[in-house]
Protein backbone atom coordinates (compact mmCIF):
# COMPACT_ATOMS: atom_id res chain seq x y z
CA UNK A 1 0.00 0.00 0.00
CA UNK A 2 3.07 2.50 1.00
CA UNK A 3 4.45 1.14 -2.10
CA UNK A 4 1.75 1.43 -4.15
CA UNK A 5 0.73 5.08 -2.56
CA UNK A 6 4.66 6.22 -3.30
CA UNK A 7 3.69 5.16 -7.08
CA UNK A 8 1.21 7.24 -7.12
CA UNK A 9 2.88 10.31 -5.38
CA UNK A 10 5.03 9.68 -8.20
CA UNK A 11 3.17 10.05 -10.72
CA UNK A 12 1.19 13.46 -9.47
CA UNK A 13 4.76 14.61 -9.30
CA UNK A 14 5.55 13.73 -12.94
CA UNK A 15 2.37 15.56 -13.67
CA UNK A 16 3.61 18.65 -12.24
CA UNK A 17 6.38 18.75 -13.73
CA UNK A 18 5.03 18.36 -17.11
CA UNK A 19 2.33 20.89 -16.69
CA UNK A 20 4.96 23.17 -15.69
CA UNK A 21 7.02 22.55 -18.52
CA UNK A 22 4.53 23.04 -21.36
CA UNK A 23 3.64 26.13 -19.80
CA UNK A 24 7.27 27.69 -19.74
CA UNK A 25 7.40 25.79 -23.49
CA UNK A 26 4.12 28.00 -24.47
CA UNK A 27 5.57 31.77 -23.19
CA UNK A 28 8.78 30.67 -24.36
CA UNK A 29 6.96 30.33 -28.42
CA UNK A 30 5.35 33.46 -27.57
CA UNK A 31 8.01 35.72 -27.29
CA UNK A 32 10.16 33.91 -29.83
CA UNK A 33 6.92 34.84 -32.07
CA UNK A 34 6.47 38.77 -30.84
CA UNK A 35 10.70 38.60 -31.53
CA UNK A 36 10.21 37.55 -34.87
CA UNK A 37 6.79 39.91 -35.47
CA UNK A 38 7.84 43.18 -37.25
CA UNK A 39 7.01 46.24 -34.11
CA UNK A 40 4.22 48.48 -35.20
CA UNK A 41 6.09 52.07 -35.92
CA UNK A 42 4.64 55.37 -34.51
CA UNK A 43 3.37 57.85 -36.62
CA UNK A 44 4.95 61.76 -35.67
CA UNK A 45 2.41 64.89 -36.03
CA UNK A 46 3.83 68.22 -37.09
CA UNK A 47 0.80 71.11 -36.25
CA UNK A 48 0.80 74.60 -37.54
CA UNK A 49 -0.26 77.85 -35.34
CA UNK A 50 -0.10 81.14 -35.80
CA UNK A 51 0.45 82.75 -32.38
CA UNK A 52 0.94 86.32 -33.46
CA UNK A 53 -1.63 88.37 -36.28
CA UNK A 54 -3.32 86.40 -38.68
CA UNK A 55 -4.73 88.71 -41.12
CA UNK A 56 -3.19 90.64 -43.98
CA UNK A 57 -4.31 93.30 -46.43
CA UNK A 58 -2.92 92.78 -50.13
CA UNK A 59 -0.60 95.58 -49.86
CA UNK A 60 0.73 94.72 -46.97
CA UNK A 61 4.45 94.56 -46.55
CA UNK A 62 4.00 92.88 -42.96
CA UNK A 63 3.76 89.12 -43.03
CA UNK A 64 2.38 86.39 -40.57
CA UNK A 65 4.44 84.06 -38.52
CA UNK A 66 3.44 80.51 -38.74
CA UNK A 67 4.69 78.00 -36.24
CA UNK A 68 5.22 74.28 -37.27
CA UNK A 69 5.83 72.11 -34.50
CA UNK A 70 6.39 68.66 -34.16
CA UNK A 71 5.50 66.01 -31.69
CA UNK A 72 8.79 63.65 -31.09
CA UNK A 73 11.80 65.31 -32.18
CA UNK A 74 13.34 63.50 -35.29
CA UNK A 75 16.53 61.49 -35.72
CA UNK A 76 17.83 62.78 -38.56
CA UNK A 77 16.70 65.36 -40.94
CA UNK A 78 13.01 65.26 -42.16
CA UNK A 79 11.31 67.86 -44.62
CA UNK A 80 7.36 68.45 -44.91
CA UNK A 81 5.39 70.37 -47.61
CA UNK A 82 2.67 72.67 -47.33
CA UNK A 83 0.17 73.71 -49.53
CA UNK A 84 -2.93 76.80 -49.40
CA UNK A 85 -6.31 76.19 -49.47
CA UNK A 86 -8.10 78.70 -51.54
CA UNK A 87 -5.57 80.48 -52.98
CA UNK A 88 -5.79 79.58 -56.64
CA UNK A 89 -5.21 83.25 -57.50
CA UNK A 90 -1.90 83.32 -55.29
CA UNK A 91 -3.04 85.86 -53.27
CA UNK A 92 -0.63 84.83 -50.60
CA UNK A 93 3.13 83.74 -50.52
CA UNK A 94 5.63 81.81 -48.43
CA UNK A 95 9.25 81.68 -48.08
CA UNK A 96 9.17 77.96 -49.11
CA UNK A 97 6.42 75.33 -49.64
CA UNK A 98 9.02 73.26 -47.88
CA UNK A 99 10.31 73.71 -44.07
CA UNK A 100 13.20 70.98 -42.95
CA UNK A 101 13.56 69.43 -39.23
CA UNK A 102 17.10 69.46 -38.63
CA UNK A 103 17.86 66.32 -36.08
CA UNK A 104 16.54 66.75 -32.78
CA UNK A 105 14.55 69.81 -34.23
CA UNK A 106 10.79 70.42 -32.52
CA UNK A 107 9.71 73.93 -33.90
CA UNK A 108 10.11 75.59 -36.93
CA UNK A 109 9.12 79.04 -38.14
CA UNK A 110 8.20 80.40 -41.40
CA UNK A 111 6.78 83.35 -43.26
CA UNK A 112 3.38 83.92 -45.01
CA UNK A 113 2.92 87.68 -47.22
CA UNK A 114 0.65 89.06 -49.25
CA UNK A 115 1.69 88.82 -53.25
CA UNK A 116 1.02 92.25 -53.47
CA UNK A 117 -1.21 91.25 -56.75
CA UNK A 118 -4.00 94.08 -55.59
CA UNK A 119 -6.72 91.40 -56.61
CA UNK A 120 -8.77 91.15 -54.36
CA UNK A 121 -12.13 93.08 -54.14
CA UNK A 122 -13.97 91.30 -50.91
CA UNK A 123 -12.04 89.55 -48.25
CA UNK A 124 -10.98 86.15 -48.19
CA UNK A 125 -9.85 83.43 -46.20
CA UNK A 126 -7.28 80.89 -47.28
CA UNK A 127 -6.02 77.75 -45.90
CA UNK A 128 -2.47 76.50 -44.92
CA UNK A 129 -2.26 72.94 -44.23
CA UNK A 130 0.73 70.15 -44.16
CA UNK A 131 0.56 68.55 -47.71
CA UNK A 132 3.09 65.70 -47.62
CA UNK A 133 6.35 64.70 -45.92
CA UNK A 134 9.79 62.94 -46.87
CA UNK A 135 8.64 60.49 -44.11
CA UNK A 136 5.38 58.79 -44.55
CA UNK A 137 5.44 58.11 -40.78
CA UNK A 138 5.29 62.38 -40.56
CA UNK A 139 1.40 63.72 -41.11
CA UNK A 140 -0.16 66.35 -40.51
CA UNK A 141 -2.17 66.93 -37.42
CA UNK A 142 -5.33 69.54 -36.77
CA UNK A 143 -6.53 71.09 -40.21
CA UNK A 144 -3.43 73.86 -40.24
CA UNK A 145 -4.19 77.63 -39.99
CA UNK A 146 -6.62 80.32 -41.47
CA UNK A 147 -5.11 83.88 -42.91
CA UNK A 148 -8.16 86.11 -43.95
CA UNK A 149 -6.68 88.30 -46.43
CA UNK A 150 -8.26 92.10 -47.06
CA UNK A 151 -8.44 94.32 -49.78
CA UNK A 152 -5.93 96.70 -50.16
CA UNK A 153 -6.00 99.42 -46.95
CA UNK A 154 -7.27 102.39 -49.23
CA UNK A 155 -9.94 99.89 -50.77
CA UNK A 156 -12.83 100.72 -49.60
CA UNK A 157 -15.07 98.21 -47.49
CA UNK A 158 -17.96 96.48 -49.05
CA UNK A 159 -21.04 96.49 -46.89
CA UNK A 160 -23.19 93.62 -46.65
CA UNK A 161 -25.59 95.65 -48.53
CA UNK A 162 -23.30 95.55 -51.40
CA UNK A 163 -22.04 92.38 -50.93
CA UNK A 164 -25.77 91.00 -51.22
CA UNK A 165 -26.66 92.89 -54.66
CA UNK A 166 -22.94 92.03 -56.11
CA UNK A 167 -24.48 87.90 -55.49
CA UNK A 168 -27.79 89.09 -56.83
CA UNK A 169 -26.68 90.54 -59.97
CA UNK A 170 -24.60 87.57 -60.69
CA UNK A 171 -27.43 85.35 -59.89
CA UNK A 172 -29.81 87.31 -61.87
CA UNK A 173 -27.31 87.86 -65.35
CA UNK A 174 -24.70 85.65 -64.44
CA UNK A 175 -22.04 89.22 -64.31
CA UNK A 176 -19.50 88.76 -61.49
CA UNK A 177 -19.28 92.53 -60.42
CA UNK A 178 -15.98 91.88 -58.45
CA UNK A 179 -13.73 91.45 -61.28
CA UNK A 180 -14.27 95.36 -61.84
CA UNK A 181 -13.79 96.62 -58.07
CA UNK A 182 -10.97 97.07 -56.01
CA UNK A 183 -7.27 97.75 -57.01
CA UNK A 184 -7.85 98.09 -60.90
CA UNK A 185 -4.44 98.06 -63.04
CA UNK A 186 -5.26 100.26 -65.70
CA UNK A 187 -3.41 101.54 -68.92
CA UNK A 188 -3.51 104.77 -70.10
CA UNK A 189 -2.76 106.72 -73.46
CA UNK A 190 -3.55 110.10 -74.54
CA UNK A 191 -3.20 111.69 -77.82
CA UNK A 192 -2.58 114.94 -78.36
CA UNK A 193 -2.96 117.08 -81.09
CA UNK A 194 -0.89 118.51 -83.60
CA UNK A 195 -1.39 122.20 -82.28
CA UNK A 196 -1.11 121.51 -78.48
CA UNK A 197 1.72 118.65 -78.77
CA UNK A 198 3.53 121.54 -80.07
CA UNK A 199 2.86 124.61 -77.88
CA UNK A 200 2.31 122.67 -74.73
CA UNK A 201 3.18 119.22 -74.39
CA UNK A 202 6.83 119.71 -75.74
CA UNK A 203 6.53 117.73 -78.97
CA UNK A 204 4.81 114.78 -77.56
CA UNK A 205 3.06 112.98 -79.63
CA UNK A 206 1.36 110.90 -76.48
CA UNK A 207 1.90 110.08 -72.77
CA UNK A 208 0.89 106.43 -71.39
CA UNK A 209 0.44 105.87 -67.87
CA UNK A 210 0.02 102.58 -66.18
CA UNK A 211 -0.81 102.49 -62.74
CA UNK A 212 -4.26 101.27 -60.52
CA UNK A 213 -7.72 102.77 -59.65
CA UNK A 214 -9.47 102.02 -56.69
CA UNK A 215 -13.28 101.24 -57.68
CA UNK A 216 -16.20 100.43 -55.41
CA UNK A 217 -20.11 100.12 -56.34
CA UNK A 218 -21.68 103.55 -57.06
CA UNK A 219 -24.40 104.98 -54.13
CA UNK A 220 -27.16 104.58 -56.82
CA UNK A 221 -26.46 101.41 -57.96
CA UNK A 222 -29.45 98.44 -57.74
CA UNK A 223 -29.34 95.11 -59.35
CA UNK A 224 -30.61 96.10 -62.67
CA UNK A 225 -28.67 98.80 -63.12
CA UNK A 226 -25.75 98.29 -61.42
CA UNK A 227 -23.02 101.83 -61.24
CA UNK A 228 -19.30 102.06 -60.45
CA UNK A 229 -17.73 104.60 -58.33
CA UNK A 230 -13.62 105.55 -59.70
CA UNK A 231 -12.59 106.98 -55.98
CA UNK A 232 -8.75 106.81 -57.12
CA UNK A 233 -6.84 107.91 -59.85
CA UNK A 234 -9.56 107.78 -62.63
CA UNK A 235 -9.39 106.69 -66.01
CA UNK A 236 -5.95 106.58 -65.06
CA UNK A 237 -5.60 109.78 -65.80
CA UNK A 238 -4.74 111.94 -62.03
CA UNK A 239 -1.15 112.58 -62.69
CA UNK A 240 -1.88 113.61 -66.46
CA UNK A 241 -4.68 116.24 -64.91
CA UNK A 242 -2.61 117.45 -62.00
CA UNK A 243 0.13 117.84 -64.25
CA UNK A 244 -2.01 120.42 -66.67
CA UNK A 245 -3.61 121.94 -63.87
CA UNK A 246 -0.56 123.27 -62.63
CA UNK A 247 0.81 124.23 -66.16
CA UNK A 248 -2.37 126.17 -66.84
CA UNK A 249 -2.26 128.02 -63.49
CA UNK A 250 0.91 128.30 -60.59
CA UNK A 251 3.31 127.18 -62.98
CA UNK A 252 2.16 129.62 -65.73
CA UNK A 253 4.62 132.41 -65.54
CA UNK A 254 3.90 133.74 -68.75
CA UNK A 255 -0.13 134.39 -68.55
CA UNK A 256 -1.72 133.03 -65.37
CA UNK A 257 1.21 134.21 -63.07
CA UNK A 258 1.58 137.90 -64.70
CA UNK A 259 -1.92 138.74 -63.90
CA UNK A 260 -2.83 140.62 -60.90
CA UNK A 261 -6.03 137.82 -59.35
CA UNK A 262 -3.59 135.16 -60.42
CA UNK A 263 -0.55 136.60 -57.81
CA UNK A 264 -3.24 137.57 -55.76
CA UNK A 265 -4.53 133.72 -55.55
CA UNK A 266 -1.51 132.43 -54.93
CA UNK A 267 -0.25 134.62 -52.06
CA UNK A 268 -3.58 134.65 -50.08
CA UNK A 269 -3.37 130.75 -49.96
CA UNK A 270 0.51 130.64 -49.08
CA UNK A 271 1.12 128.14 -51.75
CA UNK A 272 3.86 125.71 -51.32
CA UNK A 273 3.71 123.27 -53.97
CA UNK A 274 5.50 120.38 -51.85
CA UNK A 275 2.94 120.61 -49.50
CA UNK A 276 -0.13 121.09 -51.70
CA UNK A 277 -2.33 117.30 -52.77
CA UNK A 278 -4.65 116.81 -55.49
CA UNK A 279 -7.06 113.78 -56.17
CA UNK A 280 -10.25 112.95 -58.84
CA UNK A 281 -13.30 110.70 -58.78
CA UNK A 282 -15.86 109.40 -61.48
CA UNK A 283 -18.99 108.63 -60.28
CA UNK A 284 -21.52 107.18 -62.33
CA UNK A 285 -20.14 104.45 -64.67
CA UNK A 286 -23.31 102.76 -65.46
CA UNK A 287 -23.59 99.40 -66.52
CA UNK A 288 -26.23 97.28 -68.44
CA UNK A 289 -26.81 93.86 -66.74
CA UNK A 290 -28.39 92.55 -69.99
CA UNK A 291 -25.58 93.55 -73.07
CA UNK A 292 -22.49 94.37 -70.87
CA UNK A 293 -23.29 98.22 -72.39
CA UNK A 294 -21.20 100.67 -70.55
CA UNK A 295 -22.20 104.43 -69.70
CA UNK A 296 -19.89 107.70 -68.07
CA UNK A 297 -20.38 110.88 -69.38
CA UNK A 298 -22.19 113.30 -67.89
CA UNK A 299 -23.40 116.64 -67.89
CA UNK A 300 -20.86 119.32 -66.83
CA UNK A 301 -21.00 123.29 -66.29
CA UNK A 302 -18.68 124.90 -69.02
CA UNK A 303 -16.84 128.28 -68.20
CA UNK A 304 -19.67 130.54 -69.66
CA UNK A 305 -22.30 128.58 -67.06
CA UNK A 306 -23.73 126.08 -69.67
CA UNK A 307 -24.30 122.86 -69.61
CA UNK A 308 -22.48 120.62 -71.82
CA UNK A 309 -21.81 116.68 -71.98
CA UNK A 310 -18.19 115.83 -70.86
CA UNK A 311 -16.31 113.55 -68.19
CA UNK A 312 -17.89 114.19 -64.63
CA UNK A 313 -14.47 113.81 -62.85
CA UNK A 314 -14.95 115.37 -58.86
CA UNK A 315 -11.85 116.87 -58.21
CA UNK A 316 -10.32 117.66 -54.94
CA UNK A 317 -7.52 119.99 -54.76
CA UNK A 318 -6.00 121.41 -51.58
CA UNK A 319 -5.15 124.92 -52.96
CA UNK A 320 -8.59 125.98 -54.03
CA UNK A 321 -10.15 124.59 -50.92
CA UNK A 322 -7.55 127.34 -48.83
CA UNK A 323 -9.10 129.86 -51.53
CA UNK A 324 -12.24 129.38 -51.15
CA UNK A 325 -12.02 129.56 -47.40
CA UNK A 326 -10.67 133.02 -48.12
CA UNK A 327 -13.47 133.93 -50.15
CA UNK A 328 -15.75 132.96 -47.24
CA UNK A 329 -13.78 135.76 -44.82
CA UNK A 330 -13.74 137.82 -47.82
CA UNK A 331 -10.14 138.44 -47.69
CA UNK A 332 -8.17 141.20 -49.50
CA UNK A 333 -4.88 140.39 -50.48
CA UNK A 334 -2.30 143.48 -51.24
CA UNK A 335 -0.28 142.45 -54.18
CA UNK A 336 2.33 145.56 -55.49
CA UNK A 337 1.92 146.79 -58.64
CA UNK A 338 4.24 149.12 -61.01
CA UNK A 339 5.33 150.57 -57.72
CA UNK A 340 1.77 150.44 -55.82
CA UNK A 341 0.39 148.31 -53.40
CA UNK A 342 -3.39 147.60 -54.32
CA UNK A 343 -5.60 145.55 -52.39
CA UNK A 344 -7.57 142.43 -54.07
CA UNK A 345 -11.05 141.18 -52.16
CA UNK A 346 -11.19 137.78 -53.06
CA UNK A 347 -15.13 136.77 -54.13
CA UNK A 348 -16.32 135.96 -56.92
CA UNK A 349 -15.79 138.98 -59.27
CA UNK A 350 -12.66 138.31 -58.40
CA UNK A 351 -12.28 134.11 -59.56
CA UNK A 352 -14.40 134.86 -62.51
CA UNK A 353 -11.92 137.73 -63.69
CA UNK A 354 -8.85 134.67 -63.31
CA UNK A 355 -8.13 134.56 -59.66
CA UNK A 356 -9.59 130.93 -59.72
CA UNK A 357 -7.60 127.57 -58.86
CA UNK A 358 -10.75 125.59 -59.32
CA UNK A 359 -9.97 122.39 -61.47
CA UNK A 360 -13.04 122.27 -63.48
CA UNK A 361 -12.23 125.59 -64.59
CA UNK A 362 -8.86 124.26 -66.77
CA UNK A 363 -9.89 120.72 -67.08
CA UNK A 364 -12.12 119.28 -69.55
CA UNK A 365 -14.09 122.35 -70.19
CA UNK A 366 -15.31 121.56 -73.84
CA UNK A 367 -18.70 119.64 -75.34
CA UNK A 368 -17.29 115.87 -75.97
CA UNK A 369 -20.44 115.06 -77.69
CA UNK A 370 -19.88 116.84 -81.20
CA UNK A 371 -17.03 118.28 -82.30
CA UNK A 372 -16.98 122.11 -81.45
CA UNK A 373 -13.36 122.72 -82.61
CA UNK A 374 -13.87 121.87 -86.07
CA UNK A 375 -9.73 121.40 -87.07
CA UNK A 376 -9.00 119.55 -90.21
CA UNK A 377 -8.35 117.17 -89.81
CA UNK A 378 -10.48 116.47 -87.03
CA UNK A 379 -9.15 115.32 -83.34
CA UNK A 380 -12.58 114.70 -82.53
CA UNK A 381 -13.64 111.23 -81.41
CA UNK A 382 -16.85 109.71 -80.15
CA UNK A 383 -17.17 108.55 -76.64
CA UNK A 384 -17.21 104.76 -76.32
CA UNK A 385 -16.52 102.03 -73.70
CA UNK A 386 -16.63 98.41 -74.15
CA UNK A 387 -17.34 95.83 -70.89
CA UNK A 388 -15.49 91.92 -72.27
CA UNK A 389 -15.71 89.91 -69.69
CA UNK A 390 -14.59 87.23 -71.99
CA UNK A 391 -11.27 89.29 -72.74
CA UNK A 392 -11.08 90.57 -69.13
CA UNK A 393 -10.84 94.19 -70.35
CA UNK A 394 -12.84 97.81 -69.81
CA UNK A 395 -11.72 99.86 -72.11
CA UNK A 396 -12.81 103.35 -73.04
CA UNK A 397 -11.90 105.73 -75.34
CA UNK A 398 -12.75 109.41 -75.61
CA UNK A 399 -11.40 112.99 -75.95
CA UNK A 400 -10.86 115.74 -74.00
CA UNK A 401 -9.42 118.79 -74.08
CA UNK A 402 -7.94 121.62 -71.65
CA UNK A 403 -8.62 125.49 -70.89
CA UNK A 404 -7.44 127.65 -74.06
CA UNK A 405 -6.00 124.40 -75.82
CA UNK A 406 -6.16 124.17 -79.75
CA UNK A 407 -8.56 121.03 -80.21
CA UNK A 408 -9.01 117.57 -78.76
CA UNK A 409 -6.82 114.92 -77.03
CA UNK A 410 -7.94 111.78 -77.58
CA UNK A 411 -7.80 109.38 -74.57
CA UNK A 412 -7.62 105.50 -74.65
CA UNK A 413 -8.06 103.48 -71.45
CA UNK A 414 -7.75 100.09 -70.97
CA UNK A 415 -8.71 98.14 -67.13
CA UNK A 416 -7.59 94.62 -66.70
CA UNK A 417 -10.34 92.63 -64.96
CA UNK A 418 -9.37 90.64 -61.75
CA UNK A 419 -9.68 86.84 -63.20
């Protein structure tokens, strides 16, 4: 029985010991198997922020910091790429669509700044997001940054009055009234005539000016009959009309200059050229939804008081604004003449006899519907304007002509339409 019950013990033992060793046999495969299973890598997230200023006009010369940091700093050198979100007229600009992580690199910090294209007419707000990365274990994480981007500062800003009739007119006729507004570039060239090229534009046969206007919706306008508003710079044409204005008036030593109201003018203002400013408008560019038919003349007063069909340009001029403050205190200015002083009363005897600095007075004084010069040949040309959306062009063309000139100039302008 001992025998037998030793046996026994025996075999309970042998049991044991076999249980124990499949067990250690069974972790023992295990690991071998998790040693020979490839390790499941970890993916690293690189996040952009802007900490600073995020938003821009298109003539800014600031730009926006963006931050790029990422989560476990890298072993050797990794690169990422970035790419904008609607931006597919490259309104904005980095350094580099590419930033680098040097080796045990977390943060890196880049630039973003306007293209200074002068494109846009309503804000914007565009995207920056990691694209791609050397390392397909490197993504992107969070859905990058936002830059709204603004109209150029001297733009002016839409209201959502505005903004809602620009969408109805291009739901109603399909026109997209923001390719005209904003930061315009604009061409122009002016022809002059064989008389005045001559005697006052030094044998120049034409000027061309390229440069921008600013244009917003016109006060009047409605959906059927939308208008445009030229706040800056006009047909192109402000340094051209400046330019005359001062030739026909402070700089005209031999006429405007010799007189007594012209002397008079000038002193009572204390003109200083260098400190003087001059700017035009055109209100009133009408357009028709239906043909793309363009409208902007207007009726203007001539120098006699009569009302004849020209350019409406508003013009704002710092030296007859001082002179017509005068004219409010009724000031009398004591200019010397042929050994005398004699005292001027500036009013309006006094502009009307040539004391005047008003621009209208020297700028675009005669009928532009017919020609009332009557040289042969004639310099005369019709007033037309032509809306191609097509083309991406406004062009006019139409003359004008200055105070005691010889005939017509004849004025091309050409506006290339914001795609």
């Amino acid at each position: 029985m001992l025998v037998g019950h030793l046996i026994k013990l025996n075999d309970k033992r042998m049991k044991q010991l076999l249980n124990s060793f499949l067990i250690a046999a069974t972790f023992f495969l295990v690991g071998c198997q998790a040693q020979d299973a490839p390790q499941e890598a970890m993916t690293n997230g690189v996040e952009l922020t802007i900490p600073g200023n995020a938003i821009l006009s298109e003539d800014d010369t600031t730009t926006v910091f963006v931050h790029a940091m990422i989560a476990f700093e890298p072993s050797k050198k990794e690169s990422v790429k970035l790419a904008f979100t609607g931006n597919d007229d490259h309104v904005l600009k980095v350094d580099s669509d590419e930033i680098v992580f040097e080796p045990g690199q977390k943060e890196v910090v880049f630039r973003v700044k306007s293209n200074g294209k002068h494109s846009l007419s309503v804000g914007k707000t565009i995207g920056l997001q990691v694209a791609s990365s050397s390392n397909p274990l490197i993504k992107g994480f969070g859905n990058g940054v936002q830059i709204k981007v603004n109209p150029d500062a001297d733009i002016p800003v839409l209201t959502d009055t505005q903004l809602q009739l620009i969408a109805d007119v291009k739901t109603k006729y399909g026109i997209d009234l923001t390719r005209l507004i904003g930061k315009v570039p604009v061409e122009t060239t002016i022809t002059f005539n064989s008389s005045d090229k001559e005697t006052f534009f030094q044998g120049q046969s034409q000027r061309v000016y390229k440069a921008y206007s600013i244009i917003t919706l016109g006060d009047d306008a409605t959906v059927d009959h939308p208008t445009l508003k030229m706040v800056t710079n006009p047909m192109g044409l402000t340094t051209f009309l400046y330019d005359v204005l001062k030739r026909k008036t402070v700089n005209d030593n031999e006429f405007f200059m010799q007189t007594p109201y012209g002397k008079a003018a000038v002193k009572a203002i204390n003109y200083d050229e260098a400190k003087e400013s001059f700017s035009a408008s055109l209100n009133g560019i009408g357009i028709n939804p239906t043909n793309d038919n363009v409208t902007f003349t207007g009726q203007i007063e001539n120098a006699y008081g009569d009302m004849v069909t020209g350019i409406p340009f508003t013009y704002d001029y710092s030296a007859w604004n001082r002179l017509l403050k005068e004219k409010e205190k009724g000031t009398i200015v004591n200019i010397e003449e042929e050994g005398k002083i004699v005292g001027y009363t500036i009013d309006d005897d006094f502009l009307s006899m040539g004391g005047s600095l008003n621009p209208s007075r020297f700028l675009g004084v005669s009928d532009i519907s017919r020609d009332v010069f009557g040289n042969d040949p004639s310099d005369w040309v019709a007033s037309s304007a032509k809306l191609d959306f097509t083309k991406g062009t406004l062009s006019f063309t139409f003359p004008w002509d200055f105070a005691d000139g010889s005939g017509y100039e004849q004025v091309h302008v050409v506006y290339t339409l914001h795609r």
